[in-house]
N, C-alpha and C. Protein backbone atom coordinates (compact mmCIF):
# COMPACT_ATOMS: atom_id res chain seq x y z
N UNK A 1 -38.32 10.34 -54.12
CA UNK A 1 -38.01 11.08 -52.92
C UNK A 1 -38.06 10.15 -51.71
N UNK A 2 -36.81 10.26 -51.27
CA UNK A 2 -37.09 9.38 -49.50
C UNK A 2 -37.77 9.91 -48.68
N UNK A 3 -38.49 8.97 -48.02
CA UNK A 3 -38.91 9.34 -46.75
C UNK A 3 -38.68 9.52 -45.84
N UNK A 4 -38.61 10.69 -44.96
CA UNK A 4 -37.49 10.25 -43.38
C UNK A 4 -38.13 8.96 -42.41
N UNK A 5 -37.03 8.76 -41.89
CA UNK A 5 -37.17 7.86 -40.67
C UNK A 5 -37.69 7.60 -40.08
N UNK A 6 -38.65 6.41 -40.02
CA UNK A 6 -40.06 6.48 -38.80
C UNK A 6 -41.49 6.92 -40.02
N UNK A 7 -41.47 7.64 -40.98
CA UNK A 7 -42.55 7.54 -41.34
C UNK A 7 -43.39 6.68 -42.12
N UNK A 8 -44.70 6.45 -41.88
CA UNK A 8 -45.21 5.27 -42.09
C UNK A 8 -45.38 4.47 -43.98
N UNK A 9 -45.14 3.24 -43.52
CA UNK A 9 -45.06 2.47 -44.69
C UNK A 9 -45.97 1.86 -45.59
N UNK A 10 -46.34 2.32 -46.25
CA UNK A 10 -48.05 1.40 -47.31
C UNK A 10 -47.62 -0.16 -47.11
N UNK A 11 -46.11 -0.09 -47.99
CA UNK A 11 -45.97 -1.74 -48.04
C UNK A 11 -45.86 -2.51 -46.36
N UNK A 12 -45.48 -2.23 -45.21
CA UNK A 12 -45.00 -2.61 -44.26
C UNK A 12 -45.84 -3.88 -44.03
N UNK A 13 -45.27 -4.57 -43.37
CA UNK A 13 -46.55 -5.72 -42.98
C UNK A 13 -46.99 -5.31 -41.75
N UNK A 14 -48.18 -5.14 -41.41
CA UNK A 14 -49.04 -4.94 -40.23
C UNK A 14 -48.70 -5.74 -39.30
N UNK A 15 -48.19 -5.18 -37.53
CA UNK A 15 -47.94 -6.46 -36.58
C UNK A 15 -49.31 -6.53 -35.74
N UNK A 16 -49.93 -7.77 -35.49
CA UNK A 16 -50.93 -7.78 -34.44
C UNK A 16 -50.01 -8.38 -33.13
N UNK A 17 -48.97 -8.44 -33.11
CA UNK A 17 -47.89 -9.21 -31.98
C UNK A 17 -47.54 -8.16 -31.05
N UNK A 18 -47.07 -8.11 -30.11
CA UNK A 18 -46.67 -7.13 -29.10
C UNK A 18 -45.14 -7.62 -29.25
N UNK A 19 -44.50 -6.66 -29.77
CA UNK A 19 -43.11 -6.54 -30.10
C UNK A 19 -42.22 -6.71 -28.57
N UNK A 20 -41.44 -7.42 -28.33
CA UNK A 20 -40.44 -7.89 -27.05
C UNK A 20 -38.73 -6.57 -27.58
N UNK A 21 -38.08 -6.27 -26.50
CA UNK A 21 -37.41 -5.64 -26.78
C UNK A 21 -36.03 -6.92 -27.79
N UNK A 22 -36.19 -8.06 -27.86
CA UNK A 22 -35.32 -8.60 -28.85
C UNK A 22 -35.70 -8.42 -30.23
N UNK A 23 -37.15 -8.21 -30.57
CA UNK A 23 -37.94 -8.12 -31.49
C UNK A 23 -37.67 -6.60 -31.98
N UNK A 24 -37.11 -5.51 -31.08
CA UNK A 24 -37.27 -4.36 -31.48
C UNK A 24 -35.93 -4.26 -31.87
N UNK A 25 -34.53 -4.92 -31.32
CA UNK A 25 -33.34 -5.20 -31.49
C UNK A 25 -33.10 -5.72 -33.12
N UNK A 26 -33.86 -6.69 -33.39
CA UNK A 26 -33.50 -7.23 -34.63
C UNK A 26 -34.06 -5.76 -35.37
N UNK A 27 -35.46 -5.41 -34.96
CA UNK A 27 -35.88 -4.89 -36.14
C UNK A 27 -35.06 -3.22 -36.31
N UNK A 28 -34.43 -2.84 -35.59
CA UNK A 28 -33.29 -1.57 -35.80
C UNK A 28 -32.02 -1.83 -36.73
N UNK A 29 -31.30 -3.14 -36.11
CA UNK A 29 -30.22 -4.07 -37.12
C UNK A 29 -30.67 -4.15 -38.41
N UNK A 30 -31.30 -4.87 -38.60
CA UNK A 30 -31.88 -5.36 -40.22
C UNK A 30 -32.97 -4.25 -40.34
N UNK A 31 -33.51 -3.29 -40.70
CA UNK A 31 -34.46 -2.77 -41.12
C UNK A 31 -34.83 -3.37 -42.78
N UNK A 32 -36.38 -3.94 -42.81
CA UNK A 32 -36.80 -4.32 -44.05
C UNK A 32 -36.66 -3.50 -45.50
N UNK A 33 -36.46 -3.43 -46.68
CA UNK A 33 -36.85 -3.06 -47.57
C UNK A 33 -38.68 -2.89 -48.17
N UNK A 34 -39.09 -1.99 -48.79
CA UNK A 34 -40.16 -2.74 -49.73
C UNK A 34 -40.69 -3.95 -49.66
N UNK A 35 -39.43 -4.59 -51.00
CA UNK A 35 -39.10 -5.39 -51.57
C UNK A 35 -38.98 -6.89 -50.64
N UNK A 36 -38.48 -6.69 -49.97
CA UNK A 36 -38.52 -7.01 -48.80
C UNK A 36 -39.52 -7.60 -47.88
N UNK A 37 -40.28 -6.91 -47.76
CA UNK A 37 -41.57 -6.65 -46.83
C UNK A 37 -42.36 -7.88 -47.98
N UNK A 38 -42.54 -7.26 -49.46
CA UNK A 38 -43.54 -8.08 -49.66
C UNK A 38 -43.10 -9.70 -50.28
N UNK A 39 -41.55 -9.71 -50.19
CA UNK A 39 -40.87 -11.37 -50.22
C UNK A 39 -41.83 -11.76 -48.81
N UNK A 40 -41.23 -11.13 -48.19
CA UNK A 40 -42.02 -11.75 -46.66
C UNK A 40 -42.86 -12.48 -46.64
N UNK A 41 -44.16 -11.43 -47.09
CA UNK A 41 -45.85 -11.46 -47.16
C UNK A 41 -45.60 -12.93 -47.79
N UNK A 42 -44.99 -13.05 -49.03
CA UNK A 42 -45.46 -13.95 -49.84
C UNK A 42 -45.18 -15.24 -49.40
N UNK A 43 -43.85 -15.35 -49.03
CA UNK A 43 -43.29 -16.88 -48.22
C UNK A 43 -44.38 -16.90 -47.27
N UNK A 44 -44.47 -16.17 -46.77
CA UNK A 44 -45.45 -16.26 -45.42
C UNK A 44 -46.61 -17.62 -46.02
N UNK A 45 -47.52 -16.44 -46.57
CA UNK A 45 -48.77 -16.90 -47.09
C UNK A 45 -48.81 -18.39 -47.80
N UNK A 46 -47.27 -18.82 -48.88
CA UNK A 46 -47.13 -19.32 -49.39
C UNK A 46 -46.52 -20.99 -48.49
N UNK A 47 -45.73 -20.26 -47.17
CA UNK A 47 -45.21 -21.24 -46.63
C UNK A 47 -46.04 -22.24 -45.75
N UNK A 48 -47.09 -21.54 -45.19
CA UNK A 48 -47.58 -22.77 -44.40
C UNK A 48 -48.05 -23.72 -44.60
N UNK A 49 -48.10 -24.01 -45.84
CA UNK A 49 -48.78 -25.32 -46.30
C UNK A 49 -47.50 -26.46 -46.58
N UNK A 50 -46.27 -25.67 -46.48
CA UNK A 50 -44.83 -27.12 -46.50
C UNK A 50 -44.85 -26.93 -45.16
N UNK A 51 -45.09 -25.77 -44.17
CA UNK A 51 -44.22 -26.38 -43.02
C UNK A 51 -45.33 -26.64 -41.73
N UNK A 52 -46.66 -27.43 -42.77
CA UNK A 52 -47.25 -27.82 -42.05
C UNK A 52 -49.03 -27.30 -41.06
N UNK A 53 -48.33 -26.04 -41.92
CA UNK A 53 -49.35 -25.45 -41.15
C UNK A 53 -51.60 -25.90 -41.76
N UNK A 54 -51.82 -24.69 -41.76
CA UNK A 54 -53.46 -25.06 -42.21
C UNK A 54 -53.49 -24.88 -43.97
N UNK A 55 -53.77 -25.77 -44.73
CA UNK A 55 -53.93 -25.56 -45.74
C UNK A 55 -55.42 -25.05 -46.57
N UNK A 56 -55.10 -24.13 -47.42
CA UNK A 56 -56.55 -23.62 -47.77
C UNK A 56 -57.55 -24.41 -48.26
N UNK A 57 -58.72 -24.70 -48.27
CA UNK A 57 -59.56 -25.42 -49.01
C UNK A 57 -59.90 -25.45 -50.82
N UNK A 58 -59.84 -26.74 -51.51
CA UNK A 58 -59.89 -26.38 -52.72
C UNK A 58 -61.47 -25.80 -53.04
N UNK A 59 -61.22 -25.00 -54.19
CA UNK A 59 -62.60 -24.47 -54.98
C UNK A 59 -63.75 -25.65 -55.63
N UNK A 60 -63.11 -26.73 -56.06
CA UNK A 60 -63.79 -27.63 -56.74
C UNK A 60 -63.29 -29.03 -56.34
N UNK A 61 -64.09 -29.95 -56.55
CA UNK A 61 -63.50 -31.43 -55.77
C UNK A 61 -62.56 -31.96 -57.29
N UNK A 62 -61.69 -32.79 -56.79
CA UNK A 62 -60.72 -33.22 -57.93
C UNK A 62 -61.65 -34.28 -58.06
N UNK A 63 -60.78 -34.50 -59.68
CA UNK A 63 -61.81 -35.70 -60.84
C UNK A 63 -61.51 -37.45 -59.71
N UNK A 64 -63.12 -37.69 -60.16
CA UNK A 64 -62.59 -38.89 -58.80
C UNK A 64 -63.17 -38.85 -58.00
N UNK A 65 -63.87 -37.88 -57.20
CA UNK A 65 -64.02 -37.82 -55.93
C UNK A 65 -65.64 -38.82 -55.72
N UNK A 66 -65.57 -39.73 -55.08
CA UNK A 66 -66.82 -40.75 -54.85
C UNK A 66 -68.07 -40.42 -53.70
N UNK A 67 -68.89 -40.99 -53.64
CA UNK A 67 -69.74 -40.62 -52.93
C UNK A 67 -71.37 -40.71 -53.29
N UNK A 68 -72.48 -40.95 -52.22
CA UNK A 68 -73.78 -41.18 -52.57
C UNK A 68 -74.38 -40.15 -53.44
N UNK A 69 -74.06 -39.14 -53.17
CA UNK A 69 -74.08 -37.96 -53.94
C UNK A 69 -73.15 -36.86 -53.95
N UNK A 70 -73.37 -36.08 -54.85
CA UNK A 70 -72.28 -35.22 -55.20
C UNK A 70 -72.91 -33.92 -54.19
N UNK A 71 -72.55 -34.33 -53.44
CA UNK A 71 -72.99 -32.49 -52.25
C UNK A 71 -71.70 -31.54 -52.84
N UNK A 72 -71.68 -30.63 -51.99
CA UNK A 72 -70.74 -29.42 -51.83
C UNK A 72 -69.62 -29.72 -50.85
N UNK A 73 -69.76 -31.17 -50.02
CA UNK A 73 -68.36 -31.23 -49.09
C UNK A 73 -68.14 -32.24 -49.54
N UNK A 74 -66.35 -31.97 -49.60
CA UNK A 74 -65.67 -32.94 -50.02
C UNK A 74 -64.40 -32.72 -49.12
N UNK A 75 -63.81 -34.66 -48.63
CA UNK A 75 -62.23 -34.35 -47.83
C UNK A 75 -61.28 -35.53 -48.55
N UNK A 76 -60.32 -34.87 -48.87
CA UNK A 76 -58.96 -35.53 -49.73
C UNK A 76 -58.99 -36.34 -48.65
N UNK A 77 -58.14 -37.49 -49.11
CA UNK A 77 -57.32 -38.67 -48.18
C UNK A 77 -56.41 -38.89 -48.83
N UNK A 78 -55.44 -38.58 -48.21
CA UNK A 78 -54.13 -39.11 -48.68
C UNK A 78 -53.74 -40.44 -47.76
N UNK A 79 -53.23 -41.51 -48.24
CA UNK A 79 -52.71 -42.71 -47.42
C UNK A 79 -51.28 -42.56 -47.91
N UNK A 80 -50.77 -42.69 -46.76
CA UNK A 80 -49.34 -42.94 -46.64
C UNK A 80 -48.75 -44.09 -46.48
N UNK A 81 -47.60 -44.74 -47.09
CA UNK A 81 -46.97 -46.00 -46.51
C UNK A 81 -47.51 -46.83 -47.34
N UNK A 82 -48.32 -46.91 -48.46
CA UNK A 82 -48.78 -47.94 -49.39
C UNK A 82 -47.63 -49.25 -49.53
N UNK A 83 -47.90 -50.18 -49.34
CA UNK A 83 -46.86 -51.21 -49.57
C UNK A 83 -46.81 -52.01 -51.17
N UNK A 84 -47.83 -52.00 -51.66
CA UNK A 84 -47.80 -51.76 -53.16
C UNK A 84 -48.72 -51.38 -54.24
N UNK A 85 -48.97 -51.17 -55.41
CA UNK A 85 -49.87 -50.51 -56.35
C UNK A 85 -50.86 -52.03 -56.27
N UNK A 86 -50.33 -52.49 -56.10
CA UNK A 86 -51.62 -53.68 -56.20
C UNK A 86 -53.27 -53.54 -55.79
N UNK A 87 -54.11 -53.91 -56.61
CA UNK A 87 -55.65 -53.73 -55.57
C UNK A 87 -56.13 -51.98 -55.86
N UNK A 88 -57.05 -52.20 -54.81
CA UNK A 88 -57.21 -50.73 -54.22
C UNK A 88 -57.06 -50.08 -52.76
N UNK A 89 -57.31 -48.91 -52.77
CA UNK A 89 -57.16 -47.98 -51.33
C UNK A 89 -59.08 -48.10 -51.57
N UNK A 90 -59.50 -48.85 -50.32
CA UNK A 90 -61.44 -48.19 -49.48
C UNK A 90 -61.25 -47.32 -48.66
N UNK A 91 -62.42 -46.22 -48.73
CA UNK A 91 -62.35 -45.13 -48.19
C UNK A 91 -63.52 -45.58 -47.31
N UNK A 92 -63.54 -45.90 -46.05
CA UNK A 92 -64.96 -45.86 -45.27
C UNK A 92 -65.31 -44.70 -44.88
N UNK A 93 -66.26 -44.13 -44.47
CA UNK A 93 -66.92 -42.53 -44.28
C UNK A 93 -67.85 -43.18 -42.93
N UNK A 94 -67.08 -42.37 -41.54
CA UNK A 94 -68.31 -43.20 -40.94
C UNK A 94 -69.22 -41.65 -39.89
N UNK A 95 -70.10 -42.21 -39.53
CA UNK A 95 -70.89 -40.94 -39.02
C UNK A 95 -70.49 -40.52 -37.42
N UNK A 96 -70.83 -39.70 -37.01
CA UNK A 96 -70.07 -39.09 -35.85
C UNK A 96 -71.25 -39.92 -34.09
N UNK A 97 -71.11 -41.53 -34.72
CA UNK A 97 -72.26 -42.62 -33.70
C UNK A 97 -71.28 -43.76 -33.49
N UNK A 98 -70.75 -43.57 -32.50
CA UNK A 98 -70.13 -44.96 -31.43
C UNK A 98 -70.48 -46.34 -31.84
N UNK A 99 -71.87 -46.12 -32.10
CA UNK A 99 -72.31 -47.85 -32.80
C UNK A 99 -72.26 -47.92 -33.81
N UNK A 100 -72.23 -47.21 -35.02
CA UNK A 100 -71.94 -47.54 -35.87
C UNK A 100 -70.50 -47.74 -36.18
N UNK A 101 -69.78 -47.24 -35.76
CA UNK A 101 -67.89 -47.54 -36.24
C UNK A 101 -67.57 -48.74 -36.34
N UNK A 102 -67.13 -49.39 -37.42
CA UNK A 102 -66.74 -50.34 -37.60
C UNK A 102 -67.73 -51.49 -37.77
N UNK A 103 -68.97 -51.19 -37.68
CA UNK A 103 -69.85 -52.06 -37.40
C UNK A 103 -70.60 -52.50 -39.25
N UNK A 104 -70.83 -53.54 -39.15
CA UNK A 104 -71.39 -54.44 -40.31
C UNK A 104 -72.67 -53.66 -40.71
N UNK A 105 -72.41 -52.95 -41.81
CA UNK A 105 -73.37 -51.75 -41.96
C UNK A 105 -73.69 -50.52 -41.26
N UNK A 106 -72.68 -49.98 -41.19
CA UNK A 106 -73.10 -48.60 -40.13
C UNK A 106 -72.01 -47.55 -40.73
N UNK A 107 -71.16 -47.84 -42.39
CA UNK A 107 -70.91 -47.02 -42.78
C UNK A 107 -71.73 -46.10 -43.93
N UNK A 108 -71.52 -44.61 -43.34
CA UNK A 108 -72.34 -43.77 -44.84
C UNK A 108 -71.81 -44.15 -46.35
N UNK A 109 -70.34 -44.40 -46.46
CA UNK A 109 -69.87 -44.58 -47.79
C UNK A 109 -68.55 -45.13 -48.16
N UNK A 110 -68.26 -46.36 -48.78
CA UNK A 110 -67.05 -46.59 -49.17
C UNK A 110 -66.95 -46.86 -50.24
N UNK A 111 -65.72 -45.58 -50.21
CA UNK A 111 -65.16 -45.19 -51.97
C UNK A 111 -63.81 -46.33 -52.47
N UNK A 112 -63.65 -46.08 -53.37
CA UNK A 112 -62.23 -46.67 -54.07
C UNK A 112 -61.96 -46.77 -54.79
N UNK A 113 -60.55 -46.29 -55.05
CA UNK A 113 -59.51 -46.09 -55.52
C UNK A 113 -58.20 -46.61 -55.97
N UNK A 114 -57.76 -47.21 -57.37
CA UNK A 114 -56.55 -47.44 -57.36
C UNK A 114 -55.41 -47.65 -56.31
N UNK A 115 -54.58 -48.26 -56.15
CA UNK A 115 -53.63 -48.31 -54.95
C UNK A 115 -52.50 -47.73 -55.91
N UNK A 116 -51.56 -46.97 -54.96
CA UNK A 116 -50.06 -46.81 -55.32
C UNK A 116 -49.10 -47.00 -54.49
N UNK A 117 -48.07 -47.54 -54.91
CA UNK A 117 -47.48 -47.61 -54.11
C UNK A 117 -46.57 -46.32 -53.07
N UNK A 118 -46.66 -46.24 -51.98
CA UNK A 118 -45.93 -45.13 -51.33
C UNK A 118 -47.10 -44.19 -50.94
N UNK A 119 -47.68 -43.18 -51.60
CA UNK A 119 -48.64 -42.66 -51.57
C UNK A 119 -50.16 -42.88 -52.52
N UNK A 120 -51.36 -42.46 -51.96
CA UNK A 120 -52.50 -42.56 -52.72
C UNK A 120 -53.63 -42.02 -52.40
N UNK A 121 -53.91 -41.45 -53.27
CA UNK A 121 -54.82 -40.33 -53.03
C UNK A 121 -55.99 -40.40 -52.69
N UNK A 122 -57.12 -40.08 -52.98
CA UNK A 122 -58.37 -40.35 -52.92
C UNK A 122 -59.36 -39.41 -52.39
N UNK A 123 -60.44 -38.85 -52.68
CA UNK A 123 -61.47 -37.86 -51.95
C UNK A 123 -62.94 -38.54 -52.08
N UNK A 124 -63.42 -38.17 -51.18
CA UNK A 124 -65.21 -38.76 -50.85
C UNK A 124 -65.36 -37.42 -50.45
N UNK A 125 -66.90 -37.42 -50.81
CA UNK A 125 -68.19 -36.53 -50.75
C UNK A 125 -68.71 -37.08 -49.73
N UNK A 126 -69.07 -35.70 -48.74
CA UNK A 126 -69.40 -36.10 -46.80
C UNK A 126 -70.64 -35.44 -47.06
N UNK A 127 -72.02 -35.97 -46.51
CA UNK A 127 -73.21 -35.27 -46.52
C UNK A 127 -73.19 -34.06 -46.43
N UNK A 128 -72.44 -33.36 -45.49
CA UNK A 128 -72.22 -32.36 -44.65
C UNK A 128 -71.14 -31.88 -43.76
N UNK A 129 -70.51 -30.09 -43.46
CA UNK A 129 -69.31 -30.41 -43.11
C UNK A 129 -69.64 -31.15 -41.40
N UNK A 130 -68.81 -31.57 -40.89
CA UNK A 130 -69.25 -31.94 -39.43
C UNK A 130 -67.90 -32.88 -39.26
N UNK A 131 -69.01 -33.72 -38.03
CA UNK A 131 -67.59 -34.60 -37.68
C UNK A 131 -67.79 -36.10 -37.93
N UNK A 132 -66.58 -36.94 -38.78
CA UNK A 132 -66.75 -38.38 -39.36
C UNK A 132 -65.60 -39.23 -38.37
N UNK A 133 -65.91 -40.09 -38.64
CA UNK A 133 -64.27 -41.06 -38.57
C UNK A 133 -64.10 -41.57 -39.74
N UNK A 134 -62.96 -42.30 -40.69
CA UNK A 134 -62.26 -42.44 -41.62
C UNK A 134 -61.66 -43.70 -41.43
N UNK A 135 -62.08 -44.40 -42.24
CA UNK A 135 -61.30 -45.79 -41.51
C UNK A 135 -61.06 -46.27 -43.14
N UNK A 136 -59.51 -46.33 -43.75
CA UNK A 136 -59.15 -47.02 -45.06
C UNK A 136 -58.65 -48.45 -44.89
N UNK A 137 -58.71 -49.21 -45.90
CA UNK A 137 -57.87 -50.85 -46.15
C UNK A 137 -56.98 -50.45 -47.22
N UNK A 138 -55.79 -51.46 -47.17
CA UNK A 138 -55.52 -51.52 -48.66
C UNK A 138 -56.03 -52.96 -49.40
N UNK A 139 -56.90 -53.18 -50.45
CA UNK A 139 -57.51 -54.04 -50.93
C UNK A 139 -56.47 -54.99 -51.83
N UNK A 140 -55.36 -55.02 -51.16
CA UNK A 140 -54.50 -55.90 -52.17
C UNK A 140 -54.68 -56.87 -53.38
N UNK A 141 -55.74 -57.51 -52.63
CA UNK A 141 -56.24 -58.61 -53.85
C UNK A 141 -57.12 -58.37 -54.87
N UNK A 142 -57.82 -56.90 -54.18
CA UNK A 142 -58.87 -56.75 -55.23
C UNK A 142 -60.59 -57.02 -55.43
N UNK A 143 -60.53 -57.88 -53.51
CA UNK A 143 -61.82 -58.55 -53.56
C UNK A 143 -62.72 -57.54 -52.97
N UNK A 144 -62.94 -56.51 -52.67
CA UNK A 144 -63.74 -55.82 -52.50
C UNK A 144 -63.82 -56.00 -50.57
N UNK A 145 -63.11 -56.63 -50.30
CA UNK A 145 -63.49 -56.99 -48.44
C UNK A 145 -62.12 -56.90 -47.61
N UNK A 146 -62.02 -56.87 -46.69
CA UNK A 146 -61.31 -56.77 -45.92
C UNK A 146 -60.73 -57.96 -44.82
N UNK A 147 -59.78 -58.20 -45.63
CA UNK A 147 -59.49 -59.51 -45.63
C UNK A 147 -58.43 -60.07 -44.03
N UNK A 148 -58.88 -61.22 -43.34
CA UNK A 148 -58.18 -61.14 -42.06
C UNK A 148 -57.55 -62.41 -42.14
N UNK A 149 -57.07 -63.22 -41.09
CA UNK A 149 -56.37 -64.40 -41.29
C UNK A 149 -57.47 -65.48 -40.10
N UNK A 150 -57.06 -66.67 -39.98
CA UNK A 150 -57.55 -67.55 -39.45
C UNK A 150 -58.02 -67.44 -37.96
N UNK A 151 -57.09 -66.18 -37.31
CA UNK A 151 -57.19 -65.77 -36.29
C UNK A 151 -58.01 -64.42 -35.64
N UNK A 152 -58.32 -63.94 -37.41
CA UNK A 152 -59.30 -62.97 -37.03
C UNK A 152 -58.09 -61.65 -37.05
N UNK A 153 -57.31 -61.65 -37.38
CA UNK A 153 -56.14 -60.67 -37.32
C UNK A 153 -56.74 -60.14 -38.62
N UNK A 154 -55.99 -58.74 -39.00
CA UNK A 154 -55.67 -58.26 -40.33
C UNK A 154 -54.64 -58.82 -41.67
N UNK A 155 -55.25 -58.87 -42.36
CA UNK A 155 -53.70 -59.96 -43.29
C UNK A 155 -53.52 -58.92 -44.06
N UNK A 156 -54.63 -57.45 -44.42
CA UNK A 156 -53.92 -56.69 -45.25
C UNK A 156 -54.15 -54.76 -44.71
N UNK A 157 -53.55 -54.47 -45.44
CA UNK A 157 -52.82 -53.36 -44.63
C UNK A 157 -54.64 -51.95 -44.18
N UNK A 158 -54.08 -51.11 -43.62
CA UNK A 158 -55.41 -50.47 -42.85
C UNK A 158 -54.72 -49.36 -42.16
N UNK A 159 -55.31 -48.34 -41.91
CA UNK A 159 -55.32 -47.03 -41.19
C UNK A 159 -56.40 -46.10 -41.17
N UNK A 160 -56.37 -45.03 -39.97
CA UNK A 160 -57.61 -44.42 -39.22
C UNK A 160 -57.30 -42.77 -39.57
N UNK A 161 -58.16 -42.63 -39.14
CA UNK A 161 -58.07 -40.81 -39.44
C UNK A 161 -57.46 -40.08 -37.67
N UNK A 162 -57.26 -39.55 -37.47
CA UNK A 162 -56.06 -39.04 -36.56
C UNK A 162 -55.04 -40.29 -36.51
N UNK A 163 -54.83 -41.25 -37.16
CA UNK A 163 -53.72 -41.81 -37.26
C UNK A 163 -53.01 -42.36 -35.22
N UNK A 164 -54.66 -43.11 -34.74
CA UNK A 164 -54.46 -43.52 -33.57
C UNK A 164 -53.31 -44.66 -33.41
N UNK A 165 -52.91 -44.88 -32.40
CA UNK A 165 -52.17 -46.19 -31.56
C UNK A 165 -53.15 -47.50 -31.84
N UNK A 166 -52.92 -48.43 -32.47
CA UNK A 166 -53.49 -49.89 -32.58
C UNK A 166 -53.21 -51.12 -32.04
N UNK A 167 -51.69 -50.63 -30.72
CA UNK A 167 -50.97 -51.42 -30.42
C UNK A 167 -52.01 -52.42 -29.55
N UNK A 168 -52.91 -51.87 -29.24
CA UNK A 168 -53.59 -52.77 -28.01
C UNK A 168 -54.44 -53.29 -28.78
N UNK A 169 -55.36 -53.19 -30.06
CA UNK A 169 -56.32 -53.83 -30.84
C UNK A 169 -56.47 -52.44 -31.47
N UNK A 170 -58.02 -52.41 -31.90
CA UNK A 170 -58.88 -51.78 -32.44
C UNK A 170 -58.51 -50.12 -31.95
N UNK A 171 -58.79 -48.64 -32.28
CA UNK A 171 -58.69 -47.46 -31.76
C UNK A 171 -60.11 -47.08 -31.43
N UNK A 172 -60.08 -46.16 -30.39
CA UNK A 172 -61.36 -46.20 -29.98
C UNK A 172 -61.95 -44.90 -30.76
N UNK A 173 -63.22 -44.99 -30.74
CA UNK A 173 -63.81 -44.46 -31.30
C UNK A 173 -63.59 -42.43 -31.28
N UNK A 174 -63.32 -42.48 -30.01
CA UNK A 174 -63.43 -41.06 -29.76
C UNK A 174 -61.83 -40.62 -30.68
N UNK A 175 -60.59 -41.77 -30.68
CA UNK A 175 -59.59 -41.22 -30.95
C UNK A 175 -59.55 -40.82 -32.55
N UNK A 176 -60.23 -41.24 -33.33
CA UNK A 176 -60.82 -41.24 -34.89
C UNK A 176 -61.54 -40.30 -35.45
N UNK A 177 -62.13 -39.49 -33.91
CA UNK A 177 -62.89 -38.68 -34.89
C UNK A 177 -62.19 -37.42 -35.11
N UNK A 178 -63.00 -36.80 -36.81
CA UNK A 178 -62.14 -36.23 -37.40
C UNK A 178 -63.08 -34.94 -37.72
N UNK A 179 -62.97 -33.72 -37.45
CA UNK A 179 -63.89 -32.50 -37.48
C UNK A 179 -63.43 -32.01 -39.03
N UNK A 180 -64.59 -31.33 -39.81
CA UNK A 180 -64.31 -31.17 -41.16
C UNK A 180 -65.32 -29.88 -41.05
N UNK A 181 -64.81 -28.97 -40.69
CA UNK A 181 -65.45 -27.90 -40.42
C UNK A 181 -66.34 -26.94 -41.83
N UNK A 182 -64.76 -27.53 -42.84
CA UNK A 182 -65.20 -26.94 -44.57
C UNK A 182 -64.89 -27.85 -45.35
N UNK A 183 -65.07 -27.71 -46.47
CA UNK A 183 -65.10 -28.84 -47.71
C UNK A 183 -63.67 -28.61 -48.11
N UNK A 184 -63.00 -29.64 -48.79
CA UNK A 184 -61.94 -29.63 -49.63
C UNK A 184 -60.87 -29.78 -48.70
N UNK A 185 -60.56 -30.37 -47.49
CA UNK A 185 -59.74 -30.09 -46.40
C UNK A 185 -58.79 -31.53 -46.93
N UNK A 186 -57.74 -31.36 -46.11
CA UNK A 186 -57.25 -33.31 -46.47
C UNK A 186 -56.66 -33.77 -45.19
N UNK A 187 -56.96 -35.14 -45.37
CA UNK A 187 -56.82 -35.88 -44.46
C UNK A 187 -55.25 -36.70 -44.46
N UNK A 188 -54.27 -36.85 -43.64
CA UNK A 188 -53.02 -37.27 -44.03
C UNK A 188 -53.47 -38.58 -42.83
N UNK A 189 -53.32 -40.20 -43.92
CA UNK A 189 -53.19 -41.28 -43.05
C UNK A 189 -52.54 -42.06 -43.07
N UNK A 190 -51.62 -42.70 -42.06
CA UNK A 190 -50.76 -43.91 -42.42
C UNK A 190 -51.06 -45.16 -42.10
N UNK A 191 -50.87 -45.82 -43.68
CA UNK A 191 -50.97 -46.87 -43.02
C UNK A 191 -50.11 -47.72 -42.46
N UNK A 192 -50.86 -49.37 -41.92
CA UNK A 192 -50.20 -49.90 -40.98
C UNK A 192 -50.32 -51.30 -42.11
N UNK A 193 -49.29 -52.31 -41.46
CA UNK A 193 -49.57 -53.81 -42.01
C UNK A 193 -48.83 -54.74 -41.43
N UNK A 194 -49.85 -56.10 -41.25
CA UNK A 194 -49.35 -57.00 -40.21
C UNK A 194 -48.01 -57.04 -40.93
């Protein structure tokens, strides 16, 4: 049995938006189906994670994931721009302290990982959710260090977590840091190379 016109819909999607009279225009033209309604729901729910939006947190940390101990927070790193499978991707984990960044012992943890070329994955275990900076190498050679040239430059490749400007040297500290409010979140970084 149909329903008349105007009466209310189980399937409908709920608006919390204040409808604009173009909004009320489309929605007289096209009136939704069902069927319809819950394609919607589903792209919806389903879409924001291609077009960028907040992605949900995983249930369990993927096989791999490094760290002093195995807590309950964990954040993916993805590195972008790998220039080859050679070596590994280091994951530095650094704490949310100005003096320690970058500094000769003042990281909580560096993990590592296989290199690939193009992309490469990787997750570390964070004491706690809060706020870190993220600072990766790519270990090309394999030696465990971070290797520079005669001049004190970088000779192999490197990137930061908000994916700061390096044009002037080093990124500053405040531009790095990275809030991890829940576990399982990921981090998208590119890298760079002299």
């Amino acid at each position: 049995m149909k329903k008349p016109f105007g009466a209310p819909n189980p399937c409908a999607i709920p608006r919390t938006y204040h409808m604009d009279e173009s909004d009320r225009e489309m929605s007289n033209k096209a009136p939704r189906s069902r069927l319809s309604a819950l394609a919607l729901t589903a792209a919806a729910s389903i879409g924001l994670a291609a077009a960028g939006g907040p992605v949900s947190a995983q249930v369990s940390p993927p096989a791999g994931c490094t760290g002093k101990t195995q807590t309950g927070v964990w954040l993916n790193i993805i590195a972008e721009g790998m220039r080859s499978s050679d070596g590994l991707m280091a994951m530095t984990v650094y704490a949310d302290k100005r003096s320690d960044f970058l500094a000769k012992g003042g990281s909580i943890w560096v993990g590592r990982v296989d290199a690939r070329q193009g992309e490469t994955r990787g997750c570390v275990f964070l004491p706690t959710t809060g706020v870190y900076a993220i600072a990766l190498y790519h270990d090309e050679n394999g030696n465990r260090n971070f290797d520079r040239t005669g001049l004190g430059l970088p000779s192999e490749g490197y990137g930061f977590s908000n994916n700061p400007s390096t044009l002037a040297g080093l990124p500053s500290f405040t531009s790095v840091r990275l809030n991890v409010p829940k576990t399982g979140l990921t981090a998208r970084i590119r890298m760079k190379y002299p």
